[in-house]
N, C-alpha and C. Protein backbone atom coordinates (compact mmCIF):
# COMPACT_ATOMS: atom_id res chain seq x y z
N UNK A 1 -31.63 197.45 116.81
CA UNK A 1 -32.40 198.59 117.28
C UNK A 1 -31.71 199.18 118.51
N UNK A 2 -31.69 200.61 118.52
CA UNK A 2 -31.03 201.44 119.73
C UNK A 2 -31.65 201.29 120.50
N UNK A 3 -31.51 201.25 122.25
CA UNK A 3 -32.62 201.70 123.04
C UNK A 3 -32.64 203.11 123.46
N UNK A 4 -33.79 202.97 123.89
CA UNK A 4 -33.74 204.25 124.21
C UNK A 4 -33.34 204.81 126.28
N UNK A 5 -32.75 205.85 125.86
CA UNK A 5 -31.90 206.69 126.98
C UNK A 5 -33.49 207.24 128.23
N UNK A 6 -33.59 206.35 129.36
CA UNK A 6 -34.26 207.17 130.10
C UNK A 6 -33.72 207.32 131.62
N UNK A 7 -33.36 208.34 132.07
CA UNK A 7 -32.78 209.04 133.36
C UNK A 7 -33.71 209.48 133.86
N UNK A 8 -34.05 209.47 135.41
CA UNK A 8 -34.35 209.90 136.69
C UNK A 8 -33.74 210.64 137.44
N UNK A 9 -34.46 211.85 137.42
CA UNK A 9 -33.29 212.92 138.73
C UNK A 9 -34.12 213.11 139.95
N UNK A 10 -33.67 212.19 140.56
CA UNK A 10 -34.27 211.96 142.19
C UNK A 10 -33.06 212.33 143.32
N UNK A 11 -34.18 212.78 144.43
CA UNK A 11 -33.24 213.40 145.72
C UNK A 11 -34.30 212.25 146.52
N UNK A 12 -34.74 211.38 146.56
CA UNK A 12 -35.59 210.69 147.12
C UNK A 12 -36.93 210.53 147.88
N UNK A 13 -37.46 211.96 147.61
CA UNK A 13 -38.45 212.54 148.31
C UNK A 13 -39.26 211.68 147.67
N UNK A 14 -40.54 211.30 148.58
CA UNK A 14 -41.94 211.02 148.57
C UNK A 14 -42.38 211.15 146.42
N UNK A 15 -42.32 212.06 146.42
CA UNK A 15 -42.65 212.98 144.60
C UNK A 15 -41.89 212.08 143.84
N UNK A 16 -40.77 212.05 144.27
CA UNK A 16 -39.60 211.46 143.35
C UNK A 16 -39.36 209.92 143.48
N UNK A 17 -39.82 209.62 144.46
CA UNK A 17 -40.38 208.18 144.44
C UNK A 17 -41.49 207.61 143.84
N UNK A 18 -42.56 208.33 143.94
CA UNK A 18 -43.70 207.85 143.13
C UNK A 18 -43.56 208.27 141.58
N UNK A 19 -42.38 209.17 140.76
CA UNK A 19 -42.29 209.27 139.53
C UNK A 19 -41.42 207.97 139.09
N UNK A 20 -40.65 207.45 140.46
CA UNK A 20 -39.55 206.69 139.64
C UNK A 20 -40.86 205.41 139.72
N UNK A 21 -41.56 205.35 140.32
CA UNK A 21 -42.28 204.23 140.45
C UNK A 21 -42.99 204.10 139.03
N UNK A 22 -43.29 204.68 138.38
CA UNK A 22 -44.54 205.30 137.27
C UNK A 22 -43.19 205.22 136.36
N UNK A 23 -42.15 205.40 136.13
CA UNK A 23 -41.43 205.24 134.83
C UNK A 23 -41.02 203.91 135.03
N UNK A 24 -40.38 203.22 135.98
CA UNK A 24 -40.34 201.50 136.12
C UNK A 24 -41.32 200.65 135.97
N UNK A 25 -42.72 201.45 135.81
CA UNK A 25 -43.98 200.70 135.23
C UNK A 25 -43.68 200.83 133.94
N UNK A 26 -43.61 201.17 133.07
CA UNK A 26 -44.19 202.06 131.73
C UNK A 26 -42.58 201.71 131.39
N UNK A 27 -41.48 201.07 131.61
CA UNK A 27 -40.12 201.20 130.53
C UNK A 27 -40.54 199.63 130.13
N UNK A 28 -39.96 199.21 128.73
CA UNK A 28 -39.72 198.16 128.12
C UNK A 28 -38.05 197.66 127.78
N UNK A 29 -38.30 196.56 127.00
CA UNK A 29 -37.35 195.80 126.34
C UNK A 29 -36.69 197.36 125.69
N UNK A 30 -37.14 198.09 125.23
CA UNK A 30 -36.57 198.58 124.34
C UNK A 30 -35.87 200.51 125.04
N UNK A 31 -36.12 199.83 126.48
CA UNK A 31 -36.07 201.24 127.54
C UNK A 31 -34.28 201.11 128.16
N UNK A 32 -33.44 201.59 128.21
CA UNK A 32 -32.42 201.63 129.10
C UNK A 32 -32.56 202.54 130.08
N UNK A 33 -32.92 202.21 131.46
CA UNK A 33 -33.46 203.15 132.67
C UNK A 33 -32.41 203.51 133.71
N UNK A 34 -32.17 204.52 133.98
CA UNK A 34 -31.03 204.69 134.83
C UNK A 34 -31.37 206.12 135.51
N UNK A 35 -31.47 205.57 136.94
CA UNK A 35 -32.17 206.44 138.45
C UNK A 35 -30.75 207.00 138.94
N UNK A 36 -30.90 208.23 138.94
CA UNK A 36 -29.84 209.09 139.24
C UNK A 36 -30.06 209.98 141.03
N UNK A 37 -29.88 209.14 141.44
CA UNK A 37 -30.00 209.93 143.18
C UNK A 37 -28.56 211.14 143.37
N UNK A 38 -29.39 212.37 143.17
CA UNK A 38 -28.37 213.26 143.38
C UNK A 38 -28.37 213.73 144.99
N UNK A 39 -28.75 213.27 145.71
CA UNK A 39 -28.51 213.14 147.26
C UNK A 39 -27.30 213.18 147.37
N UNK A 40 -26.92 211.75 146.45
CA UNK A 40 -25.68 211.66 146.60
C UNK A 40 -24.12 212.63 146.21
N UNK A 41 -24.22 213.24 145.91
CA UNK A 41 -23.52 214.60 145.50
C UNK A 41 -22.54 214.13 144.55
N UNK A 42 -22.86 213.03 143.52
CA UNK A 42 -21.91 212.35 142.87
C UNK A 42 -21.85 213.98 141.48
N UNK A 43 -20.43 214.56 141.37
CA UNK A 43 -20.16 215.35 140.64
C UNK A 43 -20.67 215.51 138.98
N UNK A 44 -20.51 214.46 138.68
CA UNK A 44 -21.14 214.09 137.29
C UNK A 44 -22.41 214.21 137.14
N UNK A 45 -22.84 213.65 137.79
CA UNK A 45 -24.59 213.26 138.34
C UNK A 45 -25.05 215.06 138.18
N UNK A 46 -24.56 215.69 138.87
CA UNK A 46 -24.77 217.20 139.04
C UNK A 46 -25.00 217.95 138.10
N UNK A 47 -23.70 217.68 137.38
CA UNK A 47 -22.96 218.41 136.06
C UNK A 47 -23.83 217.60 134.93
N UNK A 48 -24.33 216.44 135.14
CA UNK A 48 -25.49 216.21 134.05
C UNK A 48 -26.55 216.85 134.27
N UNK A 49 -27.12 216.83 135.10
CA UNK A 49 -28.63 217.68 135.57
C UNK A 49 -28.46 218.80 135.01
N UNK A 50 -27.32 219.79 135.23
CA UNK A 50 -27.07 221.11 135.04
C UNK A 50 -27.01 221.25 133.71
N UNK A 51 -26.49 220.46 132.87
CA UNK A 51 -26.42 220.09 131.55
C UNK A 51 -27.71 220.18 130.82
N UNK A 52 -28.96 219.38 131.71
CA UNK A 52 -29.74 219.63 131.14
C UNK A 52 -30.80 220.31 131.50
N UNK A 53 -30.48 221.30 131.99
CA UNK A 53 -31.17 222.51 132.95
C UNK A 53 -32.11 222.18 134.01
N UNK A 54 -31.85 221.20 134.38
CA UNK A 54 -32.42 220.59 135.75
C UNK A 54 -32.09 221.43 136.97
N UNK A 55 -33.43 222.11 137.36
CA UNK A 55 -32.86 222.93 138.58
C UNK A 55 -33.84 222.46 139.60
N UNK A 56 -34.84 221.45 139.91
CA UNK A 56 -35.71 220.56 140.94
C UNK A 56 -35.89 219.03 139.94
N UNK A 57 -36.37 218.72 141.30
CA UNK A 57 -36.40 217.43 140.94
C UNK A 57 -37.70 216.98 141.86
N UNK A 58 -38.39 215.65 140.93
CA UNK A 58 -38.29 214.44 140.35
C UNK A 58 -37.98 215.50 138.79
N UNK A 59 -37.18 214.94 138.28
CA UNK A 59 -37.06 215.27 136.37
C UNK A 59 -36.80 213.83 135.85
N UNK A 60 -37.45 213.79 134.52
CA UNK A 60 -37.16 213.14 133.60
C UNK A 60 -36.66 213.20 132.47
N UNK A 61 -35.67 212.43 131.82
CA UNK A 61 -34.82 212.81 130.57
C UNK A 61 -34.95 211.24 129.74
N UNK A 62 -35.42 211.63 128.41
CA UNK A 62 -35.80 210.40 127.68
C UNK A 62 -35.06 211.11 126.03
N UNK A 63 -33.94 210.23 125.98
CA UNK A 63 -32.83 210.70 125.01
C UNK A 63 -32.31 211.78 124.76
N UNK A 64 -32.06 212.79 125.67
CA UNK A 64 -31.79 213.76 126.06
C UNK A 64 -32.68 215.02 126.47
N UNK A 65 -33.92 214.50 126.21
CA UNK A 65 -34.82 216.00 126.05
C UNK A 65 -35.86 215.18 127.53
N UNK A 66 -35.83 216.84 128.15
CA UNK A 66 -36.91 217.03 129.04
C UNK A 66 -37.75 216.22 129.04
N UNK A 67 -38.48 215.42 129.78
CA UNK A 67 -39.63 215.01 129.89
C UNK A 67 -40.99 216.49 129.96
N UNK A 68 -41.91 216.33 129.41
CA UNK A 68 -43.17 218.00 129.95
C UNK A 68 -43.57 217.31 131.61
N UNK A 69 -43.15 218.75 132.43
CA UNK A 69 -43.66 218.99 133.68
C UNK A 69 -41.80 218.57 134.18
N UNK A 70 -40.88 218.10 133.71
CA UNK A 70 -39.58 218.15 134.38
C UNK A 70 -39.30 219.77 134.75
N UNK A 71 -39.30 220.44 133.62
CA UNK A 71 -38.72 222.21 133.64
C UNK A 71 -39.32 222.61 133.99
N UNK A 72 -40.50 222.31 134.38
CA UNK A 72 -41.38 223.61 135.69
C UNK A 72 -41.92 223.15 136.43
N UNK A 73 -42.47 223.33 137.58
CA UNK A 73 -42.94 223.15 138.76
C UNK A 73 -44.54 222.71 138.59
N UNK A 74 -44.19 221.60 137.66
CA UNK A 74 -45.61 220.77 137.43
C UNK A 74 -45.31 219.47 137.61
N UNK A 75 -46.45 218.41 137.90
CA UNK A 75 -46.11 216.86 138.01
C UNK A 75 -45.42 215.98 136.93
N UNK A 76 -45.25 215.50 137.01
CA UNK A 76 -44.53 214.72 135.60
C UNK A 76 -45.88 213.75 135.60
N UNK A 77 -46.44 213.51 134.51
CA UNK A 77 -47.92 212.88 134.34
C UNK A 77 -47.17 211.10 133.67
N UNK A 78 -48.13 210.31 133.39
CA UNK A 78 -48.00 209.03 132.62
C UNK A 78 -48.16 209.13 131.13
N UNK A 79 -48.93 210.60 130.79
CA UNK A 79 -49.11 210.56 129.71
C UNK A 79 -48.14 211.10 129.27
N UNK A 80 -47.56 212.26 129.61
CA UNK A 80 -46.18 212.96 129.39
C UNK A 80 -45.05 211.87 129.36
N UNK A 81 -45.06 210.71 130.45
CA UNK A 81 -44.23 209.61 130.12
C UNK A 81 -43.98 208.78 128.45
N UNK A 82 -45.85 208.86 128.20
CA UNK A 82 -45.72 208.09 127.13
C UNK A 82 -45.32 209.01 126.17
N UNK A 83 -45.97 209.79 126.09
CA UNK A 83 -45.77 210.67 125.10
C UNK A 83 -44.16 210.92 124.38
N UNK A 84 -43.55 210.78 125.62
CA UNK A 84 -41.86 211.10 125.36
C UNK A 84 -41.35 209.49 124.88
N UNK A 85 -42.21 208.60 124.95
CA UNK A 85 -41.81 207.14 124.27
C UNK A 85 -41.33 206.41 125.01
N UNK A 86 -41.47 206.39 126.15
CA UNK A 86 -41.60 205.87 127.52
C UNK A 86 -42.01 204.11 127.48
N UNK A 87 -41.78 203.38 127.06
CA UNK A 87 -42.71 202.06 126.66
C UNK A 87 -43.33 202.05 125.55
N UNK A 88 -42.21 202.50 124.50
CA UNK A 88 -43.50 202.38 123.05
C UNK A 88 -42.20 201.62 122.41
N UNK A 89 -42.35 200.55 121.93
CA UNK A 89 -41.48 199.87 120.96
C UNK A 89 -41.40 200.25 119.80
């Protein structure tokens, strides 16, 4: 079985801490999780966000597609977590 792809686009703010907190609840055995601090101005890191039209952050990306509330200026919810398969084996 594949796992599944979940990314964090955090600048470390307060918001973006309590989303990464809420997806490190909710990932499983079957989650590969990887927190992307673009603070850090790592080029790639950038050029992925941009990739996937990430223009604020906290965003979430769960096998390539948006998490709902990443692309607009709404919260990223738990249910929107699950929904995107967030902890579902």
């Amino acid at each position: 079985m594949s796992k599944r792809k979940v990314e964090v686009f955090t600048a470390g703010c307060p918001l973006c801490e309590e989303t990464v907190r809420m997806v490190r609840e909710l990932v499983c055995e079957c989650c590969e999780l990887e927190i992307i601090d673009l603070n850090k101005g790592c080029r790639s890191c950038l050029g992925k966000a941009s990739s996937y039209g990430i223009h604020h952050v906290p965003a979430v990306v769960v096998d390539g597609k948006l998490v709902e509330g990443s692309s607009e200026q709404k919260p990223i919810t738990r249910e929107a977590l699950i929904a995107a398969g967030i902890g579902q084996c």
